[in-house]
N, C-alpha and C. Protein backbone atom coordinates (compact mmCIF):
# COMPACT_ATOMS: atom_id res chain seq x y z
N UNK A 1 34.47 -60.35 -8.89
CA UNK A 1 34.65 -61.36 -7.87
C UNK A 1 34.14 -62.69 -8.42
N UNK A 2 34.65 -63.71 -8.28
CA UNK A 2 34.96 -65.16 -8.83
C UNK A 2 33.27 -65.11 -7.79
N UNK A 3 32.52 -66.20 -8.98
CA UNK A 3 30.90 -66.80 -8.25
C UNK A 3 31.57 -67.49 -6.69
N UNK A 4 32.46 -68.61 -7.29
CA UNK A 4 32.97 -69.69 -5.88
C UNK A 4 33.35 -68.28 -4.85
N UNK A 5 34.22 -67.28 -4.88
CA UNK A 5 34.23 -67.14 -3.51
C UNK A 5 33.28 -66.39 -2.93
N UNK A 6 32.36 -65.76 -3.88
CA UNK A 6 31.00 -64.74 -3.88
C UNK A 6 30.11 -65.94 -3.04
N UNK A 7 29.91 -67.16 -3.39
CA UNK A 7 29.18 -68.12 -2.92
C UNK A 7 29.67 -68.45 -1.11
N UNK A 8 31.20 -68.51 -1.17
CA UNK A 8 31.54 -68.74 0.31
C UNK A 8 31.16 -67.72 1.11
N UNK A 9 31.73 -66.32 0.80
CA UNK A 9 31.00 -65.26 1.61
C UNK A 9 30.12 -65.03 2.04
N UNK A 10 28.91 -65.30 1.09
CA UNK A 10 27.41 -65.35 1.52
C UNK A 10 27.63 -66.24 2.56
N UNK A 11 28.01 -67.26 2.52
CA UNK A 11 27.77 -68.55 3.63
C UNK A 11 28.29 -67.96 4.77
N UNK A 12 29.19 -67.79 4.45
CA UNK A 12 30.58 -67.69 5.87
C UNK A 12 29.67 -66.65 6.68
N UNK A 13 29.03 -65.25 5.85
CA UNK A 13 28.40 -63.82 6.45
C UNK A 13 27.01 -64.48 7.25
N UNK A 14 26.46 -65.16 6.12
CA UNK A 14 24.95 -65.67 6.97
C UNK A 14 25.36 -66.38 8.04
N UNK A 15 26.38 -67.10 8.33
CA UNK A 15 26.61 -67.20 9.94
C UNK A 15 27.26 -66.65 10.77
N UNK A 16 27.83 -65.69 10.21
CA UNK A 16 28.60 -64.19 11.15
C UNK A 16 26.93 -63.44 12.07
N UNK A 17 25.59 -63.35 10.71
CA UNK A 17 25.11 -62.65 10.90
C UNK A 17 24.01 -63.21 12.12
N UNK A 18 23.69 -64.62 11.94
CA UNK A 18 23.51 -65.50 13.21
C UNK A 18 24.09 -65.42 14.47
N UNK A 19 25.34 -65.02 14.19
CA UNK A 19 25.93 -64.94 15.07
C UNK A 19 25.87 -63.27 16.18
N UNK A 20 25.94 -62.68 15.37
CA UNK A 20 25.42 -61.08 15.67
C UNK A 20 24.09 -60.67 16.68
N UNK A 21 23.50 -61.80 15.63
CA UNK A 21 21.57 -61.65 16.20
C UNK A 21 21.50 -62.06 17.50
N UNK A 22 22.26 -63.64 17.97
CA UNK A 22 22.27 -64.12 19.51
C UNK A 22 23.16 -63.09 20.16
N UNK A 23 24.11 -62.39 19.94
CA UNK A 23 25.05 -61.27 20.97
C UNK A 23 24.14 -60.13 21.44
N UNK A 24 22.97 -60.03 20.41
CA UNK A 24 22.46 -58.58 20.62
C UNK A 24 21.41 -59.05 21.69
N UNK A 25 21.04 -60.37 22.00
CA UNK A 25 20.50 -60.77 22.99
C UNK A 25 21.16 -61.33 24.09
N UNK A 26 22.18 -61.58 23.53
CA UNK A 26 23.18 -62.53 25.21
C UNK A 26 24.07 -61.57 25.75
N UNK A 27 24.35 -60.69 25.18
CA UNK A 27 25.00 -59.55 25.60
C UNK A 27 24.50 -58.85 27.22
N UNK A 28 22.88 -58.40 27.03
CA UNK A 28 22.49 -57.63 28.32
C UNK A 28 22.06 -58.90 28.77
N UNK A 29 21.83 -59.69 28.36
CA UNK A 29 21.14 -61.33 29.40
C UNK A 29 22.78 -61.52 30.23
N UNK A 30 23.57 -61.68 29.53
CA UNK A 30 24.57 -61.80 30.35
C UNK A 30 25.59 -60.97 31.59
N UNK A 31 25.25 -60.52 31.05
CA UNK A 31 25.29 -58.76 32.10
C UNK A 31 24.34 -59.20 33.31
N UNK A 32 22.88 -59.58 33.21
CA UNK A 32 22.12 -59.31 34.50
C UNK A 32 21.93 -60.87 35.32
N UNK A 33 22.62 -61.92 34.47
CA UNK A 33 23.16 -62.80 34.86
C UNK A 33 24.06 -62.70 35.89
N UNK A 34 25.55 -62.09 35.49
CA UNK A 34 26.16 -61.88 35.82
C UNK A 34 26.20 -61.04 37.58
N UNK A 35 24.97 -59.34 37.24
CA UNK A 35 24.74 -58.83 38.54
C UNK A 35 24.18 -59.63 39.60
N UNK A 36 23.27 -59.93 38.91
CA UNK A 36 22.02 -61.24 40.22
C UNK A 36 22.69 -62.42 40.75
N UNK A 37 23.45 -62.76 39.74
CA UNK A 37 24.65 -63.89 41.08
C UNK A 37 25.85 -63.82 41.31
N UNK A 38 25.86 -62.09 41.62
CA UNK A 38 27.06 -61.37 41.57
C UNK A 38 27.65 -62.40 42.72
N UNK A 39 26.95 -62.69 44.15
CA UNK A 39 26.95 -62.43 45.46
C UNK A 39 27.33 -64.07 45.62
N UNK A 40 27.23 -64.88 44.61
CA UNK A 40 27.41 -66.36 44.67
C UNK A 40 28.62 -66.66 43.66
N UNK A 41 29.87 -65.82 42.93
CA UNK A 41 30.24 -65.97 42.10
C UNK A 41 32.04 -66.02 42.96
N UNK A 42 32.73 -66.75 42.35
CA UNK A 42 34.52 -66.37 42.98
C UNK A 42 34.88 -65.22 42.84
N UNK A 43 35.65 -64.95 44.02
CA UNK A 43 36.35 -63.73 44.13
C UNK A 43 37.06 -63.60 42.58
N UNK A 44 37.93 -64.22 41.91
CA UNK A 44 38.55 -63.59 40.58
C UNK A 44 37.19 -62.82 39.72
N UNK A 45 36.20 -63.40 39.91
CA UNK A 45 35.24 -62.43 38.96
C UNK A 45 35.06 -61.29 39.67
N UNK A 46 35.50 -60.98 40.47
CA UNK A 46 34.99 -59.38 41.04
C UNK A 46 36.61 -58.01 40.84
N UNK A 47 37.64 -59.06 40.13
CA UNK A 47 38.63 -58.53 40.42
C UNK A 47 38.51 -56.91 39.55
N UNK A 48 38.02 -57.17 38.32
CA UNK A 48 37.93 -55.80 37.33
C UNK A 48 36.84 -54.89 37.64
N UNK A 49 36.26 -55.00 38.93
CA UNK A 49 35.65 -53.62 39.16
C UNK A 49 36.36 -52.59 39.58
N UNK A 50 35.73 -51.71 39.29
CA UNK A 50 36.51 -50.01 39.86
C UNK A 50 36.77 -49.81 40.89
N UNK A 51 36.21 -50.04 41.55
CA UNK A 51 36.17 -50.19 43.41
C UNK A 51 36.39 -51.28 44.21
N UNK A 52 37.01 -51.28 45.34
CA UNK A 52 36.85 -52.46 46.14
C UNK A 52 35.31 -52.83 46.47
N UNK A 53 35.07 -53.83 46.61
CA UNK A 53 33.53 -54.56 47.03
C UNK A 53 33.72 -55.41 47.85
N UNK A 54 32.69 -55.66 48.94
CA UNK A 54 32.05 -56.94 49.76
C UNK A 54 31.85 -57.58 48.75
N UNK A 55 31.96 -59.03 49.25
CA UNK A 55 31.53 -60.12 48.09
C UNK A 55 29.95 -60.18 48.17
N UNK A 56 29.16 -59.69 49.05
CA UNK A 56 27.88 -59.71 49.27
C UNK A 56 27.54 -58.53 48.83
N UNK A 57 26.56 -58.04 48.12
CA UNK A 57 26.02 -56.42 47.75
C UNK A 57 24.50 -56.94 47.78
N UNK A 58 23.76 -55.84 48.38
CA UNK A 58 21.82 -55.90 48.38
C UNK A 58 21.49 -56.03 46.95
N UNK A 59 20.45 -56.16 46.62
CA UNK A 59 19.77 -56.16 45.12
C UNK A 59 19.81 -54.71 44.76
N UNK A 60 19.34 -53.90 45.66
CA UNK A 60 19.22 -52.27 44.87
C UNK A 60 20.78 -52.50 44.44
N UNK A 61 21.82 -52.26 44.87
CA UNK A 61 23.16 -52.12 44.70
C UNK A 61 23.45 -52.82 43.30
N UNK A 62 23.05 -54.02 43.22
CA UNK A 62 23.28 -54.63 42.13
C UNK A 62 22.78 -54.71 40.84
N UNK A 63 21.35 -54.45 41.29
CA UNK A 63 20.60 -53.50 39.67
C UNK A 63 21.21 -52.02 39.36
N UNK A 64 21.64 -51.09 40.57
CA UNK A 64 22.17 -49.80 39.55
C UNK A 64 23.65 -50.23 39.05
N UNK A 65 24.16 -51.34 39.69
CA UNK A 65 25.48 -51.97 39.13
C UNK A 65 24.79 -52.63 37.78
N UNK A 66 23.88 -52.98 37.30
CA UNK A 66 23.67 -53.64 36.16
C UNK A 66 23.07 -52.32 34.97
N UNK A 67 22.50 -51.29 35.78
CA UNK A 67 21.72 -50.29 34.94
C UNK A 67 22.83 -49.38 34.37
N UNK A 68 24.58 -49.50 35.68
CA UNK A 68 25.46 -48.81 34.88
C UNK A 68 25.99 -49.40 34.21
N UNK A 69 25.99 -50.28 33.60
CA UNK A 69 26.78 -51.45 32.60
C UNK A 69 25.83 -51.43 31.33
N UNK A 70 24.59 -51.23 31.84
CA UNK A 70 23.59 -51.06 30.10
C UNK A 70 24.09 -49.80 29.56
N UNK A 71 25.15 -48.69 30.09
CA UNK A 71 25.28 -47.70 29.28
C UNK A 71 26.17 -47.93 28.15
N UNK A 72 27.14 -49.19 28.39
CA UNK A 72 28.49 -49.48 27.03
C UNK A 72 27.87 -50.68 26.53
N UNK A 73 26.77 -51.60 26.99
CA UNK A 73 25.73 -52.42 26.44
C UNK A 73 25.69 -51.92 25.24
N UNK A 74 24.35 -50.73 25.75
CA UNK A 74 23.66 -49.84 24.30
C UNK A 74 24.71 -49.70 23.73
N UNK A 75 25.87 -49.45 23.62
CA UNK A 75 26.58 -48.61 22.44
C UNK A 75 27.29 -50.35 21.75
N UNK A 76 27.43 -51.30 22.48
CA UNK A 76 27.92 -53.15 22.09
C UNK A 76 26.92 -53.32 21.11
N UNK A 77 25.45 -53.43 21.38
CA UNK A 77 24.43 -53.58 21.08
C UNK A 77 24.16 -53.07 20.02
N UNK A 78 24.41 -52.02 19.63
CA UNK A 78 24.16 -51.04 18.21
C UNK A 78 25.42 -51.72 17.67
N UNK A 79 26.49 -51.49 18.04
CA UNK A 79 27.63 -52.15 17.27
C UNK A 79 27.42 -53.47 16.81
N UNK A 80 27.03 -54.10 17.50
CA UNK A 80 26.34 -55.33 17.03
C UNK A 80 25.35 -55.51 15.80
N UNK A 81 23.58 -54.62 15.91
CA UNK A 81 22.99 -54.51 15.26
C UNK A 81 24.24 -53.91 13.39
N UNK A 82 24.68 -53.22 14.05
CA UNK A 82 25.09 -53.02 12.73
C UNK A 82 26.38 -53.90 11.48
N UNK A 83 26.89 -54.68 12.33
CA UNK A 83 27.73 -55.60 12.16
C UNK A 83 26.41 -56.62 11.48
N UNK A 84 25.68 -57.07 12.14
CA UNK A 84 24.21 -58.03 11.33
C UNK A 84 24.07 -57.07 10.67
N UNK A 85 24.05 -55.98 10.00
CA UNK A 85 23.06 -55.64 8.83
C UNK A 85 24.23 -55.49 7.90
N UNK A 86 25.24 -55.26 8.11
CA UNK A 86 26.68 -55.57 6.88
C UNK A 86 26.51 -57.40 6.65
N UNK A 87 26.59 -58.12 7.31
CA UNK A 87 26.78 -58.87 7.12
C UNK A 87 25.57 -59.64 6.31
N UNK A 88 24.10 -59.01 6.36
CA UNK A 88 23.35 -59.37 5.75
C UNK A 88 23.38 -59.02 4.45
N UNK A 89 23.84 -57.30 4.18
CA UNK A 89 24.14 -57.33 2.97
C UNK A 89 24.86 -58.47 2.34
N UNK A 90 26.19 -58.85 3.21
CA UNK A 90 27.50 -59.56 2.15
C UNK A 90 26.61 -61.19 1.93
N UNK A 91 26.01 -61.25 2.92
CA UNK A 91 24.72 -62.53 2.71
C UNK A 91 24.20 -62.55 1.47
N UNK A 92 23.76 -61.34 0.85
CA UNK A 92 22.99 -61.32 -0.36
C UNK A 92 23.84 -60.83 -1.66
N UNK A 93 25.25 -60.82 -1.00
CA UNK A 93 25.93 -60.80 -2.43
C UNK A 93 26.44 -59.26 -2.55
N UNK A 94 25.74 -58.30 -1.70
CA UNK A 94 26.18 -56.75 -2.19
C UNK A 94 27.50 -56.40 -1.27
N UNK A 95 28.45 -56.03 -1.93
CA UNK A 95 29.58 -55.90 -0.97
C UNK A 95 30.05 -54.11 -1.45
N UNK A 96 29.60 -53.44 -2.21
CA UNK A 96 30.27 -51.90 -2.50
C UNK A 96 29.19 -51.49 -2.62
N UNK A 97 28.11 -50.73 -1.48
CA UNK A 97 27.62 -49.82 -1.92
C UNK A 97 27.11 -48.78 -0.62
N UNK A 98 26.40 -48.33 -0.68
CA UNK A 98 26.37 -46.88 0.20
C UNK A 98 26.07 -47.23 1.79
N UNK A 99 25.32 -48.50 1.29
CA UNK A 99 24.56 -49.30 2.83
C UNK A 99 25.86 -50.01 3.41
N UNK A 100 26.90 -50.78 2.59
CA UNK A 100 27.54 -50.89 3.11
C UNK A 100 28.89 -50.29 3.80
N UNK A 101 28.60 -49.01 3.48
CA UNK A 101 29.76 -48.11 3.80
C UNK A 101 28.95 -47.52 5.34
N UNK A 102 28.12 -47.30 4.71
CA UNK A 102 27.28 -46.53 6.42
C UNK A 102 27.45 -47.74 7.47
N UNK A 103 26.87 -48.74 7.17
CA UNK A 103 27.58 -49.32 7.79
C UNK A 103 29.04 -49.71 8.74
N UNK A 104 29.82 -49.49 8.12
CA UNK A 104 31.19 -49.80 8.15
C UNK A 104 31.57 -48.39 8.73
N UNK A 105 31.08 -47.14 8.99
CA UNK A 105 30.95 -46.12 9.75
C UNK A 105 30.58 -46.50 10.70
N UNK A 106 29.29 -46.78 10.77
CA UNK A 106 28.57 -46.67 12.44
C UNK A 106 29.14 -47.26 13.34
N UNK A 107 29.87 -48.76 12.51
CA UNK A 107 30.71 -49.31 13.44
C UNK A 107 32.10 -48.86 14.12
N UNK A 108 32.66 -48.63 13.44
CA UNK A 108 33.49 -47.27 13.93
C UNK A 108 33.05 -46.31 14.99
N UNK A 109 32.47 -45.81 14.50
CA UNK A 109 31.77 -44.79 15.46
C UNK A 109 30.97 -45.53 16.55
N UNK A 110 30.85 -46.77 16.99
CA UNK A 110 30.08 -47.38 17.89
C UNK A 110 31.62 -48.08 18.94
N UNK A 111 32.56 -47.82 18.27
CA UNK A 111 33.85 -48.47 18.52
C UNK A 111 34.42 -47.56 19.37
N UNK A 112 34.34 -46.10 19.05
CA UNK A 112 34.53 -45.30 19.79
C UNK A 112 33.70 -44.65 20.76
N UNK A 113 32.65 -44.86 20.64
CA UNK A 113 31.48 -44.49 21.52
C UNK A 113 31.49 -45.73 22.52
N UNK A 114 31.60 -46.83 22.36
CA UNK A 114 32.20 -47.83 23.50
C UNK A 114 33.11 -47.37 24.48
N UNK A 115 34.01 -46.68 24.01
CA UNK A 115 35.33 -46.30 24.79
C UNK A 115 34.95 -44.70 25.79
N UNK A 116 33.94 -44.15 25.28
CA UNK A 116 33.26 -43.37 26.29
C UNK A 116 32.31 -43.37 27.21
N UNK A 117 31.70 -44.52 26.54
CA UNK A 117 30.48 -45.39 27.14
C UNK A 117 31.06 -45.68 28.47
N UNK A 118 32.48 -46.58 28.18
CA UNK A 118 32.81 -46.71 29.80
C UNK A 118 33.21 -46.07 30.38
N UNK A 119 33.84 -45.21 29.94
CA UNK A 119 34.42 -43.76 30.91
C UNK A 119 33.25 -43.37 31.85
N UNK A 120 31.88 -43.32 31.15
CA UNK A 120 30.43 -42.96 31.58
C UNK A 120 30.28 -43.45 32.86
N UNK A 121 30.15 -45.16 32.58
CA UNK A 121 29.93 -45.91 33.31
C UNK A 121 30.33 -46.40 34.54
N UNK A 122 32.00 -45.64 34.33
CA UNK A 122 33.12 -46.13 35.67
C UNK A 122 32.54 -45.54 36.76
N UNK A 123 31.98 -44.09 36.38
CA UNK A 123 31.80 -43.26 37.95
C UNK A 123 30.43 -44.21 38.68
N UNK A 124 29.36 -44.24 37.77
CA UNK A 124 28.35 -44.55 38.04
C UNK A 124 28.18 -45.70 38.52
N UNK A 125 29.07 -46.61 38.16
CA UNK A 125 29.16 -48.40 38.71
C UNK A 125 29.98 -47.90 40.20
N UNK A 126 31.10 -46.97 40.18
CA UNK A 126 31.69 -47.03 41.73
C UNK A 126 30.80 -46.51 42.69
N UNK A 127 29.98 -45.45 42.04
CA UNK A 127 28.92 -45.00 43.73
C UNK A 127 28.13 -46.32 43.51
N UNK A 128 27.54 -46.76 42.72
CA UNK A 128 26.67 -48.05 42.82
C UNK A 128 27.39 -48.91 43.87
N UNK A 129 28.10 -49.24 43.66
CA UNK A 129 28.90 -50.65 44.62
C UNK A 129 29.64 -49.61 45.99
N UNK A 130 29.80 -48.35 45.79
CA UNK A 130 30.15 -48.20 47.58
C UNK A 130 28.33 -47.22 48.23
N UNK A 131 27.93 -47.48 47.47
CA UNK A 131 26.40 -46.31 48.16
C UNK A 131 25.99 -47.09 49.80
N UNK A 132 25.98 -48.11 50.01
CA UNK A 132 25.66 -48.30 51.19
C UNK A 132 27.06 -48.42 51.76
N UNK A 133 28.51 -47.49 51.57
CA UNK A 133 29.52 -48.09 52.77
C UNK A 133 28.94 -46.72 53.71
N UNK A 134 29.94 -46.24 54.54
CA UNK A 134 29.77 -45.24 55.65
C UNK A 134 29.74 -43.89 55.25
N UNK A 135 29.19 -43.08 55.81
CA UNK A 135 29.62 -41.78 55.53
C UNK A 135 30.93 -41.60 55.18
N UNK A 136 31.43 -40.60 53.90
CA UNK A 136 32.47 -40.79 53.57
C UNK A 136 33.98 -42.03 53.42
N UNK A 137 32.86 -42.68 53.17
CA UNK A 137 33.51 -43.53 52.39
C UNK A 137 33.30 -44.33 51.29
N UNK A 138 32.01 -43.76 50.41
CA UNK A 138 31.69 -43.48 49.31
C UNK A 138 32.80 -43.08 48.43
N UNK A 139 32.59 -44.20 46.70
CA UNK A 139 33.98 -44.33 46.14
C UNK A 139 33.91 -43.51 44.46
N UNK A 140 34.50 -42.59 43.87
CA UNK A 140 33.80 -41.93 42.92
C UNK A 140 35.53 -42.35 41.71
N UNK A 141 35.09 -43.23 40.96
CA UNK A 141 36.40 -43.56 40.43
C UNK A 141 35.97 -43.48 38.56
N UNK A 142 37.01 -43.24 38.30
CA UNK A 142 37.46 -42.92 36.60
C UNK A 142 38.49 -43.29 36.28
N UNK A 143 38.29 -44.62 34.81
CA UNK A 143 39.58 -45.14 34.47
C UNK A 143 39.50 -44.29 32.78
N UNK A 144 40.55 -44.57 33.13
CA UNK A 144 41.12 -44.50 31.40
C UNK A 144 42.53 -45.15 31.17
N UNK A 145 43.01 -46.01 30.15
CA UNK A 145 44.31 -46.42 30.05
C UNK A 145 44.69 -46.58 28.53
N UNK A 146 45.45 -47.02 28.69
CA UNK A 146 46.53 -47.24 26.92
C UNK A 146 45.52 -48.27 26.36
N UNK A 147 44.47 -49.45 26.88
CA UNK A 147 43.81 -49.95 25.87
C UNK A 147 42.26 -49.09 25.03
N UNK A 148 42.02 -48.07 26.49
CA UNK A 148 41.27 -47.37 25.63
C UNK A 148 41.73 -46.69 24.37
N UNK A 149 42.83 -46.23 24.49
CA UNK A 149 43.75 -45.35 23.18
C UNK A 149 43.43 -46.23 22.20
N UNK A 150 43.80 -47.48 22.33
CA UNK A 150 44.22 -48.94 21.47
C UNK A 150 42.53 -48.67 20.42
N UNK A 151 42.04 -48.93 21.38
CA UNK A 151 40.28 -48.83 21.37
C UNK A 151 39.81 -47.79 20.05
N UNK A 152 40.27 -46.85 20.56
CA UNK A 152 39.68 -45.07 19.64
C UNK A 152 40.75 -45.41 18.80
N UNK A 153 41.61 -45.76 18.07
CA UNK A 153 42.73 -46.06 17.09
C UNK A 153 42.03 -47.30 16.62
N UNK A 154 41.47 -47.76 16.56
CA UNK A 154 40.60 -49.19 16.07
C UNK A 154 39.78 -48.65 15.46
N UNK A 155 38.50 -47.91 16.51
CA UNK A 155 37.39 -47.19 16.10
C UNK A 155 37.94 -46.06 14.69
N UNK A 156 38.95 -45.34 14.76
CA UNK A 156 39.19 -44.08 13.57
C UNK A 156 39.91 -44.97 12.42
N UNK A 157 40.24 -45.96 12.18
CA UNK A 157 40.61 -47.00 11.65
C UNK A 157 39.79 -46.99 10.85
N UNK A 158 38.70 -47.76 11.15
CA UNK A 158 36.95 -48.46 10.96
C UNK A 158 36.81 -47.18 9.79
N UNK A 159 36.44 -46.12 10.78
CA UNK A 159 35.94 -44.89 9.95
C UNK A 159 36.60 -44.61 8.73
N UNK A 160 38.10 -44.58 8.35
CA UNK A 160 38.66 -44.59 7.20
C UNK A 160 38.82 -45.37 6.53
N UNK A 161 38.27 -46.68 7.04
CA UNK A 161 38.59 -48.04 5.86
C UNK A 161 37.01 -47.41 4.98
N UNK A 162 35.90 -46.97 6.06
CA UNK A 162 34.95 -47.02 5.59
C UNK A 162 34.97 -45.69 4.47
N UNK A 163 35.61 -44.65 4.68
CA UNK A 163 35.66 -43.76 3.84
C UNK A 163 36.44 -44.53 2.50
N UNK A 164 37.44 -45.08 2.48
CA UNK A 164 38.21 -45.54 1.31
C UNK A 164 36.86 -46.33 0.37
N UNK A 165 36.09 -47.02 1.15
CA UNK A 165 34.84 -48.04 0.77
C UNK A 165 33.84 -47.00 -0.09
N UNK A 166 33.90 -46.22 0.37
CA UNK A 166 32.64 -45.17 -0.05
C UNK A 166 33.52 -44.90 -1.58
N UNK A 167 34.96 -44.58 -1.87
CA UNK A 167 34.76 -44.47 -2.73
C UNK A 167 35.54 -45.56 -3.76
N UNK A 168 35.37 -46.60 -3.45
CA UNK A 168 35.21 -47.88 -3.99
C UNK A 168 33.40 -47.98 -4.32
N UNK A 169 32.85 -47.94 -3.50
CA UNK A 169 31.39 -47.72 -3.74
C UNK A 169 31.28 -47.00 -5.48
N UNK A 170 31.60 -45.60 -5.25
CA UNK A 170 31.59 -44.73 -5.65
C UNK A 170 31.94 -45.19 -7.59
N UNK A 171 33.45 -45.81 -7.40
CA UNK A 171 33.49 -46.27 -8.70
C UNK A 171 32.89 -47.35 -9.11
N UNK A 172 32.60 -48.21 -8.40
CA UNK A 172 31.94 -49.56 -8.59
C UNK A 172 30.63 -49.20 -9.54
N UNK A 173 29.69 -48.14 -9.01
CA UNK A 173 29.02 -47.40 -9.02
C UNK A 173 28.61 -47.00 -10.69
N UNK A 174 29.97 -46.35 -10.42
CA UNK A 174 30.02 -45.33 -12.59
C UNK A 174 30.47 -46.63 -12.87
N UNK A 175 31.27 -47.86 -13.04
CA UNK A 175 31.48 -48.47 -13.63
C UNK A 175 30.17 -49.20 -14.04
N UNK A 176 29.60 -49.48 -13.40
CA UNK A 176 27.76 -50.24 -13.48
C UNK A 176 27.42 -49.70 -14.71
N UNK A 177 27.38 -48.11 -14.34
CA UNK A 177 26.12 -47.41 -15.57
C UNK A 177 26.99 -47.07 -16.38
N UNK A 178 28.06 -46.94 -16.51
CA UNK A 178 29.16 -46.93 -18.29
C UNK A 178 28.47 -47.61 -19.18
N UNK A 179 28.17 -47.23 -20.29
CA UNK A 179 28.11 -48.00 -21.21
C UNK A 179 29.61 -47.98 -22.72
């Protein structure tokens, strides 16, 4: 690899990886942002919940609405963390080797664990937001659609670019110690 574009990468990655570090914090800040002025926000922001809702919900209602949303968080959040630690490698110049292949797995695998994460989360956010309606009329809902597919076809993607990497790794590797 040519120094000049070895030199841009580092650059370009050290602010990917800046960029990584504020998501893994604005990510759940924005989430409980989001719950706590659920009740002051326009109707279009309420349109992608699972359930119908009052535009008004109590605080209990709206923290287990925020505690079921930390479940595809955690799995954003790791995806995240690990996206900054690839990118810190390519920061320092190492682009083929074992760290960066594990890498380039987990993310994958955090890609698809997203896509179950919310499956998780759908039931648990709909009793959250109907728990105080009437007797039986409590709302127990589960999505799944063609972008989740889209989703897990992204994620098994990831995983085989990262296998091809491993053994790019792999020769990069014996080529080093050849003499």
């Amino acid at each position: 690899m040519e120094a000049n574009n070895l030199d841009r990468i580092q650059t370009v990655s050290g602010k990917f990886k800046v960029l990584f570090i504020a998501l893994i914090f604005i990510t759940p800040l924005a989430d409980l942002l989001f719950w706590l002025s659920f009740n002051h926000l326009p109707i279009g922001f309420t349109v992608q919940l699972p359930v119908p809702t009052p535009q008004t919900l109590p605080i209990e209602t709206r923290l287990l609405a925020f505690l079921s949303s930390l479940i595809p968080n955690a799995v954003i959040i790791y995806g995240l963390f690990n996206l900054k630690t690839l990118f810190s490698l390519y920061e320092k110049g190492i682009v083929f080797t074992q760290k960066n292949v594990q890498c380039f797995q987990r993310i994958g695998f955090s890609i698809i664990g997203f896509v179950f994460a919310c499956i998780i989360k759908t039931p648990f956010l709909s009793l959250a937001l109907t728990m105080y309606n009437p007797p039986g009329e409590h709302m127990l809902s589960l999505q799944f659609g063609s972008e989740n597919v889209s989703t897990l076809i992204m994620g098994a993607l990831v995983i085989l670019i990262s296998w091809v990497m491993n053994e790019a790794a792999k020769l990069e590797h014996e080529q080093a110690h050849t003499v």
